[in-house]
N, C-alpha and C. Protein backbone atom coordinates (compact mmCIF):
# COMPACT_ATOMS: atom_id res chain seq x y z
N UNK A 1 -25.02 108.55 -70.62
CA UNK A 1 -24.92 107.10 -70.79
C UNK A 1 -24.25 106.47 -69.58
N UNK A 2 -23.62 107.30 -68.78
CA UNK A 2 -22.98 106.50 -67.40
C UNK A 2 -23.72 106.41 -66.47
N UNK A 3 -24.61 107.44 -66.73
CA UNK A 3 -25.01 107.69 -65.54
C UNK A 3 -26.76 106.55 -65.67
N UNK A 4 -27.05 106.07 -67.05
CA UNK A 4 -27.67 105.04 -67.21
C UNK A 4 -27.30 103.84 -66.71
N UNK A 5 -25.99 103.54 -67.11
CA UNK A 5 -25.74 102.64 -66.55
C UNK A 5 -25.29 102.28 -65.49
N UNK A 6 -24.93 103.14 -64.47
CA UNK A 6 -24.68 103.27 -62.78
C UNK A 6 -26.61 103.13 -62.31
N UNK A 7 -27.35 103.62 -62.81
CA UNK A 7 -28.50 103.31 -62.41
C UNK A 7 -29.35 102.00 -62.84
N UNK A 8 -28.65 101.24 -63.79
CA UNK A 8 -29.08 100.02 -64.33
C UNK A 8 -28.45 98.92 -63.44
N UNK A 9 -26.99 99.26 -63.10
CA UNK A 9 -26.43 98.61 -61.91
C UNK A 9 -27.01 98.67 -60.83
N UNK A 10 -27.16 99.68 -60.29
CA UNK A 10 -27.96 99.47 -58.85
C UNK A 10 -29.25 99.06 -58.81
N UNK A 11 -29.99 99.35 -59.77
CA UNK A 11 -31.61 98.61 -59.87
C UNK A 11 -31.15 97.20 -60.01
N UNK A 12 -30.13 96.62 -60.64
CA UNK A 12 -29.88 95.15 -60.27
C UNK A 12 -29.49 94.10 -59.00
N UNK A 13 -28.75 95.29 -58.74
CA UNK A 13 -27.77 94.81 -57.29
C UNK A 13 -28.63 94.80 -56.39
N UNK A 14 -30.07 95.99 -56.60
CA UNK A 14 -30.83 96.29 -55.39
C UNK A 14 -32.08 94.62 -55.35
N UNK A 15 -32.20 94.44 -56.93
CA UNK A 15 -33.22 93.35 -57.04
C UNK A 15 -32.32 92.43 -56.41
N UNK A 16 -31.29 91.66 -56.67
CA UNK A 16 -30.41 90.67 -56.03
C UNK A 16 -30.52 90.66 -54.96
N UNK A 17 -30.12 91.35 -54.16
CA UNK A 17 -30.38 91.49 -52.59
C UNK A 17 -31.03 91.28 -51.83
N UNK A 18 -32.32 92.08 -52.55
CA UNK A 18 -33.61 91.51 -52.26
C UNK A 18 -34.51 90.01 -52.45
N UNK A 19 -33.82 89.57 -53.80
CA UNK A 19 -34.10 87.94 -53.58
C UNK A 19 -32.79 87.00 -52.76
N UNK A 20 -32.17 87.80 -52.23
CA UNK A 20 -31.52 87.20 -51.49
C UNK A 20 -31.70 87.03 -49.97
N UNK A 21 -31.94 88.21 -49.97
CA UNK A 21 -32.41 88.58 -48.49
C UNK A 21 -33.86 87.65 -47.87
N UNK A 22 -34.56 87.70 -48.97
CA UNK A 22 -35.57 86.92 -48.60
C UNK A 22 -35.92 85.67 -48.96
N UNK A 23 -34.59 85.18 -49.17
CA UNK A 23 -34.74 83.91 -49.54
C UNK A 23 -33.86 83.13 -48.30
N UNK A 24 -33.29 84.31 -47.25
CA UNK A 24 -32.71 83.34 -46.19
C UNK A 24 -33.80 83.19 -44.81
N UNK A 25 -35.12 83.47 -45.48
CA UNK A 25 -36.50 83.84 -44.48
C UNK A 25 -37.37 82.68 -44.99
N UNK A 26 -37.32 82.17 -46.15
CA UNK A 26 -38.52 81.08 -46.32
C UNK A 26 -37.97 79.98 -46.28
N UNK A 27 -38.60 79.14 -45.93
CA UNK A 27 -38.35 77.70 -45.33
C UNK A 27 -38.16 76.86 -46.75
N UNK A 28 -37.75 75.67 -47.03
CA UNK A 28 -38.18 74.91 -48.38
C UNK A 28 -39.03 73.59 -48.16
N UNK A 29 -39.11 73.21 -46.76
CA UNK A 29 -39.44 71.62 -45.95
C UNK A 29 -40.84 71.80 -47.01
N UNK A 30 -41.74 72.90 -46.29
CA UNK A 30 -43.23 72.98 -46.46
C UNK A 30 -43.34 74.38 -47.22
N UNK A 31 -42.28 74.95 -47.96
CA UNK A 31 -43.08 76.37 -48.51
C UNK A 31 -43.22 76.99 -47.31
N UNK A 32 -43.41 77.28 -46.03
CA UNK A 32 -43.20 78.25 -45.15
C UNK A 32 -42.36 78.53 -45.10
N UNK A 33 -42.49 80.38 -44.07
CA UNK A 33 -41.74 81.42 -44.11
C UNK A 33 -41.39 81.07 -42.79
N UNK A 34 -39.94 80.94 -42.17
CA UNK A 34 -39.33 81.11 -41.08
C UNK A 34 -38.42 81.68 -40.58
N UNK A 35 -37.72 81.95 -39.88
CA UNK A 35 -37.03 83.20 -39.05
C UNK A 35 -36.05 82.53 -38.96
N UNK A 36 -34.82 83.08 -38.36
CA UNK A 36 -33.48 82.59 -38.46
C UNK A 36 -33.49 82.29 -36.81
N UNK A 37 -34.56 82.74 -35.94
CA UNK A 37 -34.59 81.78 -34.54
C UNK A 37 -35.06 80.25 -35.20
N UNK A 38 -36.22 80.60 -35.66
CA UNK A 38 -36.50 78.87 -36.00
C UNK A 38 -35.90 77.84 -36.81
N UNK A 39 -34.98 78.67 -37.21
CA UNK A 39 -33.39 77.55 -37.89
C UNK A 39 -32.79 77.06 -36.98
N UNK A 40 -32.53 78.29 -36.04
CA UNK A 40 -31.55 77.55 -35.04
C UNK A 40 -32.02 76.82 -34.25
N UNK A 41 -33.38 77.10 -33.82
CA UNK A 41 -34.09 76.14 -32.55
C UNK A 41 -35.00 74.38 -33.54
N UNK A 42 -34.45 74.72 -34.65
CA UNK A 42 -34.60 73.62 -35.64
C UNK A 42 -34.17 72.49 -35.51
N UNK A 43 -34.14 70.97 -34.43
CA UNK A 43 -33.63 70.11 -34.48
C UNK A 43 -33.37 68.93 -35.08
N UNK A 44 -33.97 69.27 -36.39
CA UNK A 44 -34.36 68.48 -37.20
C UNK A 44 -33.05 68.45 -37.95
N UNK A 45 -32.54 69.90 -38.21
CA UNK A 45 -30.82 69.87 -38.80
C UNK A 45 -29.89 68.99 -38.15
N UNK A 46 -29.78 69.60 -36.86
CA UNK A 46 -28.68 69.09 -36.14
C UNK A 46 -28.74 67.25 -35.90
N UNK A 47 -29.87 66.83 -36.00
CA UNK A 47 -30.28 65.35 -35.68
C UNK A 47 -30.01 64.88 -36.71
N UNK A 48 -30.34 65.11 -38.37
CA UNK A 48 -29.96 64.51 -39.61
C UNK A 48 -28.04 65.37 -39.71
N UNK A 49 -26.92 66.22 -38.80
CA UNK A 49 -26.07 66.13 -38.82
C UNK A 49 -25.88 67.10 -40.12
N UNK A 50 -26.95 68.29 -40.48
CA UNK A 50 -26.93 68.91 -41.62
C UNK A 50 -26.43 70.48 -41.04
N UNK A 51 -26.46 71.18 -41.79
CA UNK A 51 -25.84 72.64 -41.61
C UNK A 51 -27.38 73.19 -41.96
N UNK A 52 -27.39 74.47 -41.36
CA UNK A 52 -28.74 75.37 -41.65
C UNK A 52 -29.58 74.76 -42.78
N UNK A 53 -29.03 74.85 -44.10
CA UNK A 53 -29.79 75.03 -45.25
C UNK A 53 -29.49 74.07 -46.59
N UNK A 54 -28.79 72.81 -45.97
CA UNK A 54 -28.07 71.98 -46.63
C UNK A 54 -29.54 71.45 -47.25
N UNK A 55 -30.95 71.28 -46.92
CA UNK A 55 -31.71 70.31 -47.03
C UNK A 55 -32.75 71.22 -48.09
N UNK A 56 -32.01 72.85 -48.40
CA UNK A 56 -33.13 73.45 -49.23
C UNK A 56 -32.25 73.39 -50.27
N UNK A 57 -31.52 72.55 -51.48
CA UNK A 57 -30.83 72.53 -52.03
C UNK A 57 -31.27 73.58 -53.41
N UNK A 58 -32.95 73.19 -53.22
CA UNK A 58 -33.82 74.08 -55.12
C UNK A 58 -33.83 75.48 -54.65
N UNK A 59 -33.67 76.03 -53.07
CA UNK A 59 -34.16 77.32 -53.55
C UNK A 59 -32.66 78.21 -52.83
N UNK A 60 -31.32 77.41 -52.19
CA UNK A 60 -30.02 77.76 -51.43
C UNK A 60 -29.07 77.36 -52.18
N UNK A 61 -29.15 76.51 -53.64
CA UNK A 61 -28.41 76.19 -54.13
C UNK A 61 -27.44 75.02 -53.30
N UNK A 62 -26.25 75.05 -53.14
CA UNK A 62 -25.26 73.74 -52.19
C UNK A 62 -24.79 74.64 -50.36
N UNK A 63 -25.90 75.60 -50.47
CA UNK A 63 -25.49 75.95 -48.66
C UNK A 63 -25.56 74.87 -47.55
């Protein structure tokens, strides 16, 4: 039974990660997928005075 649940933990932690991980790769403007160069070379942030991901609020929550 521990050893169920040490493996129920990590199949979770591993899914988390993974929607995490790839959720700092898709864009929210248009549903495209973008790279963390094209955040930064993104001037569209820095001109509206926003932080990376302030403007994907539905899929970054308040980043």
């Amino acid at each position: 039974m521990n050893y169920n649940n040490k493996s129920l933990s990590l199949f979770l932690s591993l899914i988390l990660s993974l929607i995490l991980f790839t959720s700092l790769f898709v864009g929210c403007d248009n549903g495209t997928a973008t790279t963390a160069a094209d955040v930064d070379t993104f001037g569209d942030y820095a001109a509206k005075g926003q932080t990376a991901y302030s403007n994907c609020t539905p899929c970054h929550g308040t980043f």
